[in-house]
PDB file of N, CA and C in Angstrom:
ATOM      1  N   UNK A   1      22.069  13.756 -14.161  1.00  0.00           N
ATOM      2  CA  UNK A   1      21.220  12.607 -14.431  1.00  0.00           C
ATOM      3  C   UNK A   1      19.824  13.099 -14.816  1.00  0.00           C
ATOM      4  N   UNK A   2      19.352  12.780 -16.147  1.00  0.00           N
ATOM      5  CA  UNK A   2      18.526  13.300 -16.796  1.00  0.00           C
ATOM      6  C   UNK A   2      17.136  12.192 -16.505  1.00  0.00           C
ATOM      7  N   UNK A   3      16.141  12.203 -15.710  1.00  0.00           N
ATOM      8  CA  UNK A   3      15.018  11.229 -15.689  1.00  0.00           C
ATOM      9  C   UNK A   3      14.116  11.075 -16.373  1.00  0.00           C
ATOM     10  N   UNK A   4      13.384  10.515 -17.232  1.00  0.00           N
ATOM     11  CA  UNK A   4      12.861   9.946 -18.201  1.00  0.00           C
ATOM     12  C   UNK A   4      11.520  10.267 -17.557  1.00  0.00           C
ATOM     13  N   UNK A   5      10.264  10.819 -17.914  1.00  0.00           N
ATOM     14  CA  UNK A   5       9.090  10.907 -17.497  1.00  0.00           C
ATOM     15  C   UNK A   5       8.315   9.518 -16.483  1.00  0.00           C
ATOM     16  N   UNK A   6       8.581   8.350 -17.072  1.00  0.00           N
ATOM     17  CA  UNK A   6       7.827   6.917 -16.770  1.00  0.00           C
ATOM     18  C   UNK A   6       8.907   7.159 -15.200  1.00  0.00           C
ATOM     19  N   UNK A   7      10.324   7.231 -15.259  1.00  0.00           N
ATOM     20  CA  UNK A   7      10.775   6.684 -14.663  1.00  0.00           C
ATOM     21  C   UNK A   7      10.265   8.228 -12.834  1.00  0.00           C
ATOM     22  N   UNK A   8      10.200   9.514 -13.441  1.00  0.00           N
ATOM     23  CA  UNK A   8       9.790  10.233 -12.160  1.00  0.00           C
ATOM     24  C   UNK A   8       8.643   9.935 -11.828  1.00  0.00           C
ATOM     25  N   UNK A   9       7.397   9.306 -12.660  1.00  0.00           N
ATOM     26  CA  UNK A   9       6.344   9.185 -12.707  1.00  0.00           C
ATOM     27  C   UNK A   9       6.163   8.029 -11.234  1.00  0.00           C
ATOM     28  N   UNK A  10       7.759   6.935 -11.495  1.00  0.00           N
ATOM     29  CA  UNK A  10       7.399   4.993 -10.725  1.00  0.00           C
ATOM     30  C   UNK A  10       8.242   6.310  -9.610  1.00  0.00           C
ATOM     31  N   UNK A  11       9.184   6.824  -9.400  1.00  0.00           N
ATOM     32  CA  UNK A  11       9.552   7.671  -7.792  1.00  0.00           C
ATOM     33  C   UNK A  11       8.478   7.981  -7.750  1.00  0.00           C
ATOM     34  N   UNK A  12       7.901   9.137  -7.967  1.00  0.00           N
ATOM     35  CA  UNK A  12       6.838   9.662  -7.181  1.00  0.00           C
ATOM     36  C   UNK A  12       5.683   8.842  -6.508  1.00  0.00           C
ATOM     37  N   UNK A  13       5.548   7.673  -7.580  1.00  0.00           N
ATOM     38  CA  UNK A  13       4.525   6.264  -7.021  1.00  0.00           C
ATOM     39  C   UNK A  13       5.523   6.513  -5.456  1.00  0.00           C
ATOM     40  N   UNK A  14       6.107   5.712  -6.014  1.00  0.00           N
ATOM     41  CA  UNK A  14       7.119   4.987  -4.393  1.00  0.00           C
ATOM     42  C   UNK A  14       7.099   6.275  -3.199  1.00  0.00           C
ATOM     43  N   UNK A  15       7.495   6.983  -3.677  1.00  0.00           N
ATOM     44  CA  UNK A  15       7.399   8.121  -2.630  1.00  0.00           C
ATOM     45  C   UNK A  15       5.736   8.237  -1.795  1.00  0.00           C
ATOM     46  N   UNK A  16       4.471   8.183  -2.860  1.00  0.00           N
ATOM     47  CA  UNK A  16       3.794   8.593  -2.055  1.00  0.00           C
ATOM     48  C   UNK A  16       2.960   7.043  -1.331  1.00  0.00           C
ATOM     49  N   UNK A  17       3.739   5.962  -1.651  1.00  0.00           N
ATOM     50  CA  UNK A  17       3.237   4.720  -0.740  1.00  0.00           C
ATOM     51  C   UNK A  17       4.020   4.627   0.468  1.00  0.00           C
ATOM     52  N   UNK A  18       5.122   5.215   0.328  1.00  0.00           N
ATOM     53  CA  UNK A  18       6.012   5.583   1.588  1.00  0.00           C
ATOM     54  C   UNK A  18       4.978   6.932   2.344  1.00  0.00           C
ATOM     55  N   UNK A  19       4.780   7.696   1.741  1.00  0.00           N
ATOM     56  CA  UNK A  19       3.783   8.518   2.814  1.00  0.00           C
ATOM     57  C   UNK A  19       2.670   7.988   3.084  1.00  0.00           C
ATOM     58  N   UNK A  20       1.933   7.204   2.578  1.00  0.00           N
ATOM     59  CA  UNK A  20       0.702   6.914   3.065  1.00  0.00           C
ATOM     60  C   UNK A  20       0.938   6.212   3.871  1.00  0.00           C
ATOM     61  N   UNK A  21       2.374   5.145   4.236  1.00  0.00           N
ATOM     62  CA  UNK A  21       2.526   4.180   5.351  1.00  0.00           C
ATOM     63  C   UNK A  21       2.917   5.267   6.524  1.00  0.00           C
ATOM     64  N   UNK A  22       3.586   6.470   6.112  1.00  0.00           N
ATOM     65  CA  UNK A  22       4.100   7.105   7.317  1.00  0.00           C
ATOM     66  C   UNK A  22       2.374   7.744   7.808  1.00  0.00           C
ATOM     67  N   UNK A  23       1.893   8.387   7.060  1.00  0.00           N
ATOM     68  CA  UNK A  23       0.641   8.583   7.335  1.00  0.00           C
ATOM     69  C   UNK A  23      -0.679   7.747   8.225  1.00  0.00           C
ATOM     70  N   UNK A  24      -0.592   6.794   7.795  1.00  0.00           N
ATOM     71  CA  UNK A  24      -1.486   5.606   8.927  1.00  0.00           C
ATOM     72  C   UNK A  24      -0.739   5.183  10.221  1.00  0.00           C
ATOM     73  N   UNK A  25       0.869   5.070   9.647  1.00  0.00           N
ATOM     74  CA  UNK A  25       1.314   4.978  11.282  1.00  0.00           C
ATOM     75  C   UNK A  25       1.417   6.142  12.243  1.00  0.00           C
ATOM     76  N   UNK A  26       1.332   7.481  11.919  1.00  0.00           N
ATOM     77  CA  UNK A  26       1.165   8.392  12.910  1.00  0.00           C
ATOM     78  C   UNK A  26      -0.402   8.529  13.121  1.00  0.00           C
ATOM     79  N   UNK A  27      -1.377   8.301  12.376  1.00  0.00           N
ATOM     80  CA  UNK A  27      -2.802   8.777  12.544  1.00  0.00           C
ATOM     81  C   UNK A  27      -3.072   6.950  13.642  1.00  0.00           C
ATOM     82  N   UNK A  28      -2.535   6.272  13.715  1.00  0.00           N
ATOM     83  CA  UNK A  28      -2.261   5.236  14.573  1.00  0.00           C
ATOM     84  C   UNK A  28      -2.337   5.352  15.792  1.00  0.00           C
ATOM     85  N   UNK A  29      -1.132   6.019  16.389  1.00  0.00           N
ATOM     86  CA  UNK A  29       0.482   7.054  17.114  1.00  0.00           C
ATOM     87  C   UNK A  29      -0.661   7.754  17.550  1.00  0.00           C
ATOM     88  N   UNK A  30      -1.008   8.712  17.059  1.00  0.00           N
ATOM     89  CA  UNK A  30      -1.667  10.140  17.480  1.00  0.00           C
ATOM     90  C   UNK A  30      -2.275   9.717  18.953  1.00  0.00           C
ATOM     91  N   UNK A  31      -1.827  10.553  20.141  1.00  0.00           N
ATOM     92  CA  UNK A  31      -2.514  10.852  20.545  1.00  0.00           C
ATOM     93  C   UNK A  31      -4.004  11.590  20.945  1.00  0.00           C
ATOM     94  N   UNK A  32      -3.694  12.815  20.011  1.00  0.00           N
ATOM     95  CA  UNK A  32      -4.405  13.706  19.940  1.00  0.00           C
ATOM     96  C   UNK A  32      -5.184  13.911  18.491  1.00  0.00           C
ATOM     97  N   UNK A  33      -7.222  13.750  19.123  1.00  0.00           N
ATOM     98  CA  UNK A  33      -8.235  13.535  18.097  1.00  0.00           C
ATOM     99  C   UNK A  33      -7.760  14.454  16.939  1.00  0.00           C
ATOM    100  N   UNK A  34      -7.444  15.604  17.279  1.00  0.00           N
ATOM    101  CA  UNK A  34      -7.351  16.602  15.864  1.00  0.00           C
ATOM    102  C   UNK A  34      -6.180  16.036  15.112  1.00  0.00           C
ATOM    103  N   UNK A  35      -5.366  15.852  15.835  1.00  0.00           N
ATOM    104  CA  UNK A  35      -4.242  15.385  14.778  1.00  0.00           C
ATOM    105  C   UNK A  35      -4.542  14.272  14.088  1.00  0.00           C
ATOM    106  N   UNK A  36      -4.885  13.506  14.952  1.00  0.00           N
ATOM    107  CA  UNK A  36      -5.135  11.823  14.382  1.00  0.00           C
ATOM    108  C   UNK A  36      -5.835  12.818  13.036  1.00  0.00           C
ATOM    109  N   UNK A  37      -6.955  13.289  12.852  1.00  0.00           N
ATOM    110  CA  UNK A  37      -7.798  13.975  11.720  1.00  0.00           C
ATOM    111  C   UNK A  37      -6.805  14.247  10.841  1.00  0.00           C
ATOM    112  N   UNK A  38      -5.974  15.355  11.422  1.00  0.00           N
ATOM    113  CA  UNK A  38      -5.263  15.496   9.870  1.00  0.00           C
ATOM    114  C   UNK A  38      -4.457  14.764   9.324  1.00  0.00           C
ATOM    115  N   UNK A  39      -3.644  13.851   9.870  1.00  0.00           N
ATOM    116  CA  UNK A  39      -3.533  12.880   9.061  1.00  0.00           C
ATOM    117  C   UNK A  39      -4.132  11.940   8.403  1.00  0.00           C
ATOM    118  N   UNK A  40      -5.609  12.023   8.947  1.00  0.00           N
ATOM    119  CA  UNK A  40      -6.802  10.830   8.110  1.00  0.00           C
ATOM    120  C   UNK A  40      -6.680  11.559   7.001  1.00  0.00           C
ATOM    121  N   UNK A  41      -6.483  13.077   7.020  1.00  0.00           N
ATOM    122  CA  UNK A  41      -6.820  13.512   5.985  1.00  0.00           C
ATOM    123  C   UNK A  41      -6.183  13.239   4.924  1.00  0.00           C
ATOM    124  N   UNK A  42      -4.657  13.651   5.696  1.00  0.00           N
ATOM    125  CA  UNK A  42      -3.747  13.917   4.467  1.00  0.00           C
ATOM    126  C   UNK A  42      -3.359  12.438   4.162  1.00  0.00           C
ATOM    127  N   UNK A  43      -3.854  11.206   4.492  1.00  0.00           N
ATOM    128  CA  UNK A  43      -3.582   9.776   4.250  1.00  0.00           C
ATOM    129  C   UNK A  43      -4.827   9.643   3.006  1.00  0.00           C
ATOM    130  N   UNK A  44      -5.779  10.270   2.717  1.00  0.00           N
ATOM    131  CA  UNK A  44      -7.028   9.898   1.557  1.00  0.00           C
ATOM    132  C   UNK A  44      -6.352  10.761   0.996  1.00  0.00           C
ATOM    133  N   UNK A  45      -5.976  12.212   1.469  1.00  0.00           N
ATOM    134  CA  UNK A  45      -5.701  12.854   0.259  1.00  0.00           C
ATOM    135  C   UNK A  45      -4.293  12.551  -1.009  1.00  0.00           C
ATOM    136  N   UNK A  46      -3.448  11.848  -0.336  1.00  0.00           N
ATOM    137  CA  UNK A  46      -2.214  11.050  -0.589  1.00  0.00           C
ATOM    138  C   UNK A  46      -2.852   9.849  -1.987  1.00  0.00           C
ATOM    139  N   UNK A  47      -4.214   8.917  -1.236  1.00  0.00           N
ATOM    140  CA  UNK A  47      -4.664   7.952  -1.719  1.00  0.00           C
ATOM    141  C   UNK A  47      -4.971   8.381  -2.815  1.00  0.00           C
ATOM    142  N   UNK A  48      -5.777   9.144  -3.242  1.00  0.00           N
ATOM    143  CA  UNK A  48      -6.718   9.590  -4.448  1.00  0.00           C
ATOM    144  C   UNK A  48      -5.394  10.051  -5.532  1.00  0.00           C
ATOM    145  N   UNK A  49      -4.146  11.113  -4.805  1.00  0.00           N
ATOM    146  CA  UNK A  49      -3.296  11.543  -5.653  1.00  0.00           C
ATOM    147  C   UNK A  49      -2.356   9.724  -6.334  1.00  0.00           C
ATOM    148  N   UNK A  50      -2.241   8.870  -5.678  1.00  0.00           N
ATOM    149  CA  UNK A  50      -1.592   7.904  -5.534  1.00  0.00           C
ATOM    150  C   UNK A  50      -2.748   7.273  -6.945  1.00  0.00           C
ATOM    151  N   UNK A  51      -3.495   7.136  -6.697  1.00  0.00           N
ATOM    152  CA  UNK A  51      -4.680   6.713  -7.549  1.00  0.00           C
ATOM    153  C   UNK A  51      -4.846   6.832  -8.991  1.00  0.00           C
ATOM    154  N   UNK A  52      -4.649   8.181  -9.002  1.00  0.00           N
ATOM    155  CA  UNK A  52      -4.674   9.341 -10.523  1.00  0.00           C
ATOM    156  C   UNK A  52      -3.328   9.273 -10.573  1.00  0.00           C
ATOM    157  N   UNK A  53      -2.037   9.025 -10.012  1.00  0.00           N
ATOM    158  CA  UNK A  53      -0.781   8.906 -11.057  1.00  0.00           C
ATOM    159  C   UNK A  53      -0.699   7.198 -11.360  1.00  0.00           C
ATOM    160  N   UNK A  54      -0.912   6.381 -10.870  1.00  0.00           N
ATOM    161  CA  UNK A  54      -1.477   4.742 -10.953  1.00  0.00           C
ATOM    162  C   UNK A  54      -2.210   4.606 -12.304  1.00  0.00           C
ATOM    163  N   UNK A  55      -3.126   5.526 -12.400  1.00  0.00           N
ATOM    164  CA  UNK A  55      -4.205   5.436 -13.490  1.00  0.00           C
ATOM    165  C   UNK A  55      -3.301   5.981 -14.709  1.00  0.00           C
ATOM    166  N   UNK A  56      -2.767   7.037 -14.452  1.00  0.00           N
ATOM    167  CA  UNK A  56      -1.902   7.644 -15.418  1.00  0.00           C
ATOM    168  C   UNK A  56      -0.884   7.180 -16.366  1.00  0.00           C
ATOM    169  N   UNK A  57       0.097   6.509 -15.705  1.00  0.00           N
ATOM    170  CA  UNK A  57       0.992   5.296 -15.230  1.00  0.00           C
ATOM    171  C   UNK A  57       0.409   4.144 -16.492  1.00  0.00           C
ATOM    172  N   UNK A  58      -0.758   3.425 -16.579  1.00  0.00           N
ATOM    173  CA  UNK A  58      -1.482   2.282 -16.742  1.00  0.00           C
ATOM    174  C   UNK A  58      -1.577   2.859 -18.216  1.00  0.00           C
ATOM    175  N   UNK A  59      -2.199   4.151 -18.115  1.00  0.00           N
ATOM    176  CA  UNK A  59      -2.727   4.533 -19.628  1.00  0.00           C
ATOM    177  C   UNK A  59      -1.730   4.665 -20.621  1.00  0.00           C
ATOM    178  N   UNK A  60      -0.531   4.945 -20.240  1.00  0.00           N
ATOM    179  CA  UNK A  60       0.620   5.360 -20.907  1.00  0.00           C
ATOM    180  C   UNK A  60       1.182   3.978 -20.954  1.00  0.00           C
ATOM    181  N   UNK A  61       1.284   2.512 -20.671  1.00  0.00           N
ATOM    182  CA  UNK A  61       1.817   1.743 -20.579  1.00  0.00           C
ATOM    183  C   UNK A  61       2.825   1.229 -19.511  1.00  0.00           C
ATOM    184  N   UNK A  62       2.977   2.718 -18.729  1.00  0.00           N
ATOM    185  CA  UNK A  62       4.279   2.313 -18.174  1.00  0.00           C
ATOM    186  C   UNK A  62       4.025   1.443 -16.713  1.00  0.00           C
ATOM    187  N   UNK A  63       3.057   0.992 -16.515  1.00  0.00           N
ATOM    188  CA  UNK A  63       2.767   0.355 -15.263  1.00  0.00           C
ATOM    189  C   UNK A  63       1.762  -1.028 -15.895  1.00  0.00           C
ATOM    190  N   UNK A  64       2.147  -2.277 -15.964  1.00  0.00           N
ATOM    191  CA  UNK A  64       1.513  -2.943 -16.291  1.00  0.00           C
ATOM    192  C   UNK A  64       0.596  -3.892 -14.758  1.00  0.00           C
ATOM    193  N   UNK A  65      -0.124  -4.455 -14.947  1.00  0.00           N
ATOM    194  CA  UNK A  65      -1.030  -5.292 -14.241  1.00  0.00           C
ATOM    195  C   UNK A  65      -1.074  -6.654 -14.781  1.00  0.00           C
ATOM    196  N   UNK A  66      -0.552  -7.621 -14.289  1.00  0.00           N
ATOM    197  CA  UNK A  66      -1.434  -8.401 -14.419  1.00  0.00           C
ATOM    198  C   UNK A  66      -2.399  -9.433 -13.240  1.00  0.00           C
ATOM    199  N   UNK A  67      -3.260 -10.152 -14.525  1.00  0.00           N
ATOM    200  CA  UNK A  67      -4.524 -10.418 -13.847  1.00  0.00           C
ATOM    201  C   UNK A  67      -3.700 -12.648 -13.406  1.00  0.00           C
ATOM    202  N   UNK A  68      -4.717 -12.351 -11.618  1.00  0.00           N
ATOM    203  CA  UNK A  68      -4.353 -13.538 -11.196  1.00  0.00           C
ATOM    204  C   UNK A  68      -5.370 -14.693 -12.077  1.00  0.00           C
ATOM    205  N   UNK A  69      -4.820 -15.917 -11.893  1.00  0.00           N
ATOM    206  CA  UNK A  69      -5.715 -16.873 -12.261  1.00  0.00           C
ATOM    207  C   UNK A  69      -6.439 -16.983 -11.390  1.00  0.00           C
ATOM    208  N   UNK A  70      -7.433 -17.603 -11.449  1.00  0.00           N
ATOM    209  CA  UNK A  70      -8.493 -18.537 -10.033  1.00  0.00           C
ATOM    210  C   UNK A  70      -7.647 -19.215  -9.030  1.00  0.00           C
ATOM    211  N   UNK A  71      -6.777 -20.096 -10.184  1.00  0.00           N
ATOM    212  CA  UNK A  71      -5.776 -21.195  -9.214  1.00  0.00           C
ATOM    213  C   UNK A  71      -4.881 -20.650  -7.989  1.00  0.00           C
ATOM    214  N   UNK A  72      -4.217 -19.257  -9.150  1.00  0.00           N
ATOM    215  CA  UNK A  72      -3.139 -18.599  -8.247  1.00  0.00           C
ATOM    216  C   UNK A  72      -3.808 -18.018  -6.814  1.00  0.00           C
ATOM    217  N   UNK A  73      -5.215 -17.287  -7.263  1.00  0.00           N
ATOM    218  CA  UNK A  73      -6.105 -16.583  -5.952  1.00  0.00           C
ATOM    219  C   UNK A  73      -5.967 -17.456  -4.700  1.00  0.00           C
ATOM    220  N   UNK A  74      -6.808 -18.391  -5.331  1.00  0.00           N
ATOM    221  CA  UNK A  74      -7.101 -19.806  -4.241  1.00  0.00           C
ATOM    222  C   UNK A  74      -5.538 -20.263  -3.085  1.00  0.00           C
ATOM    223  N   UNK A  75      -4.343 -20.519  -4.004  1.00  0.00           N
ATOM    224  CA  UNK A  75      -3.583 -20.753  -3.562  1.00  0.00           C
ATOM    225  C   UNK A  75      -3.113 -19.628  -2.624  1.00  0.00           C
ATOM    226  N   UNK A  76      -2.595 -18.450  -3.120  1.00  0.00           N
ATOM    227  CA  UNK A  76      -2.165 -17.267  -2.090  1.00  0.00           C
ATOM    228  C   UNK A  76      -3.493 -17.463  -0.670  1.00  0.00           C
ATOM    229  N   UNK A  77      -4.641 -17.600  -0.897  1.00  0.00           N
ATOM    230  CA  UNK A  77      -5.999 -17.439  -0.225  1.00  0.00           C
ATOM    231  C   UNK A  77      -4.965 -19.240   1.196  1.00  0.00           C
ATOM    232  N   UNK A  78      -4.885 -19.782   0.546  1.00  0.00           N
ATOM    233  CA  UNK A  78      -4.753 -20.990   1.275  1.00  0.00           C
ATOM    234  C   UNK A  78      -3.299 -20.360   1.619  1.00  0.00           C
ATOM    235  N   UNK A  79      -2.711 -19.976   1.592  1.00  0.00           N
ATOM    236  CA  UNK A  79      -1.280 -19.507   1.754  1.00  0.00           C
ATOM    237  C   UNK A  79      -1.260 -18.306   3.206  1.00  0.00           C
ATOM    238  N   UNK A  80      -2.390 -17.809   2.787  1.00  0.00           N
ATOM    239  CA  UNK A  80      -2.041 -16.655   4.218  1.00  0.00           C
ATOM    240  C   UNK A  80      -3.077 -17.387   4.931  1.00  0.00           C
ATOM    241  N   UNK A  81      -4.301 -18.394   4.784  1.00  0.00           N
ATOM    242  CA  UNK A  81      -4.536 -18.810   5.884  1.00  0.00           C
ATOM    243  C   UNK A  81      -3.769 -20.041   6.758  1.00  0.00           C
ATOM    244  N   UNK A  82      -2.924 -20.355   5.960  1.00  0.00           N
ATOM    245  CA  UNK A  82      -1.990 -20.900   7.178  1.00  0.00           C
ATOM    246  C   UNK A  82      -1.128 -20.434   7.887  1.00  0.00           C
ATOM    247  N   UNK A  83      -0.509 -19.284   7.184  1.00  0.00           N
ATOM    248  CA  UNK A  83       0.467 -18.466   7.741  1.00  0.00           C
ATOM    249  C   UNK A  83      -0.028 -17.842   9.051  1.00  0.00           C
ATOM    250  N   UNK A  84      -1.686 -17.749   9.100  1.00  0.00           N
ATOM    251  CA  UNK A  84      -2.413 -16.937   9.748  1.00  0.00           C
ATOM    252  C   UNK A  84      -2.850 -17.989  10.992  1.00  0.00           C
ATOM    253  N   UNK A  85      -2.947 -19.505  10.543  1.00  0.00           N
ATOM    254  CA  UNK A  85      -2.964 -20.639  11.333  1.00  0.00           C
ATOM    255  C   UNK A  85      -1.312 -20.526  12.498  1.00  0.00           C
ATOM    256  N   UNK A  86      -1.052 -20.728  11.679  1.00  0.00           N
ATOM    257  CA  UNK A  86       0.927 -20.632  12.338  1.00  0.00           C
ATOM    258  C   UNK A  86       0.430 -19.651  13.434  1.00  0.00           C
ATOM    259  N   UNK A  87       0.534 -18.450  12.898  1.00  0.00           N
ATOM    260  CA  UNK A  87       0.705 -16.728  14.038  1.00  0.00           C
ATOM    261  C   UNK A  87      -0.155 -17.599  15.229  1.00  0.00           C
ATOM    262  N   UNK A  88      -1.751 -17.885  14.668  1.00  0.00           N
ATOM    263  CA  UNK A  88      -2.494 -18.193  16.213  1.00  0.00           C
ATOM    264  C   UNK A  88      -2.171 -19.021  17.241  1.00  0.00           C
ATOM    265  N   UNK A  89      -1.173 -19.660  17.158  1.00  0.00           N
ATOM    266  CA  UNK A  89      -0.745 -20.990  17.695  1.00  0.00           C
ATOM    267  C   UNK A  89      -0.307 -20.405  19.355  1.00  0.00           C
ATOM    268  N   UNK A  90      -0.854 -20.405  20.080  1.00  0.00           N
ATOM    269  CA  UNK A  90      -0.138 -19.704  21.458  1.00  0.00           C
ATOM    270  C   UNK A  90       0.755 -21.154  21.726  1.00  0.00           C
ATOM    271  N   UNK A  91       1.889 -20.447  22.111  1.00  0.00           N
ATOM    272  CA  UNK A  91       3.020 -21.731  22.916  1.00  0.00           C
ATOM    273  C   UNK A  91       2.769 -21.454  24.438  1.00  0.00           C
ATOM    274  N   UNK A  92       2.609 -22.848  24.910  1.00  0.00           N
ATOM    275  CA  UNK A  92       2.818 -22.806  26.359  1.00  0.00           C
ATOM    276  C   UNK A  92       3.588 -22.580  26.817  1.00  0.00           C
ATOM    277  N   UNK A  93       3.690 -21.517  27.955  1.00  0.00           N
ATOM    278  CA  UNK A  93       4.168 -20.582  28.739  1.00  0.00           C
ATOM    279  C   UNK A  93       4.725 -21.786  30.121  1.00  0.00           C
ATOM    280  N   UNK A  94       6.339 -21.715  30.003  1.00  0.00           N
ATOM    281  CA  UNK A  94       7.422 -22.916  30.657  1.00  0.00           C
ATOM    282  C   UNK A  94       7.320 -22.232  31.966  1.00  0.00           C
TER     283      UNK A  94
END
């Protein structure tokens, strides 16, 4: 199976948003200050590489963006604050 540049380009994306989540959840986890560190580290250093193949990605076409409306903002915006209404709701304890 022969991979097409765009297409190792969107793995390697995926791969390194999968490390940056494994990355914040152990620098989380960590007990220990030094460690927690190196994973702060290696979680920016992940970011910036994540960043520059994103940018890369965009220039070449193969990652498109698009842009929200006002309407759509507003709505998602009203959308997680209810969702966020819901979560706060403590139920009384029977």
């Amino acid at each position: 199976m022969n991979l097409q540049d765009k297409e190792m380009a969107r793995d390697m994306l995926i791969m390194m948003e999968q490390l940056i989540q494994t990355y914040t959840k152990s620098e989380l986890e960590a007990a220990n200050k030094s460690l927690r560190e190196v994973f702060h580290d290696l979680n920016k250093d992940m970011e910036v590489l994540h960043t520059e193949l994103f940018n890369l990605m965009q220039t070449k076409g193969w990652s498109e963006v698009t842009t929200a409306s006002q309407q759509e903002i507003e709505s998602e915006i009203i959308s997680w604050e209810q969702k966020g209404l819901k979560d706060d709701k403590i139920e009384p304890v029977e």
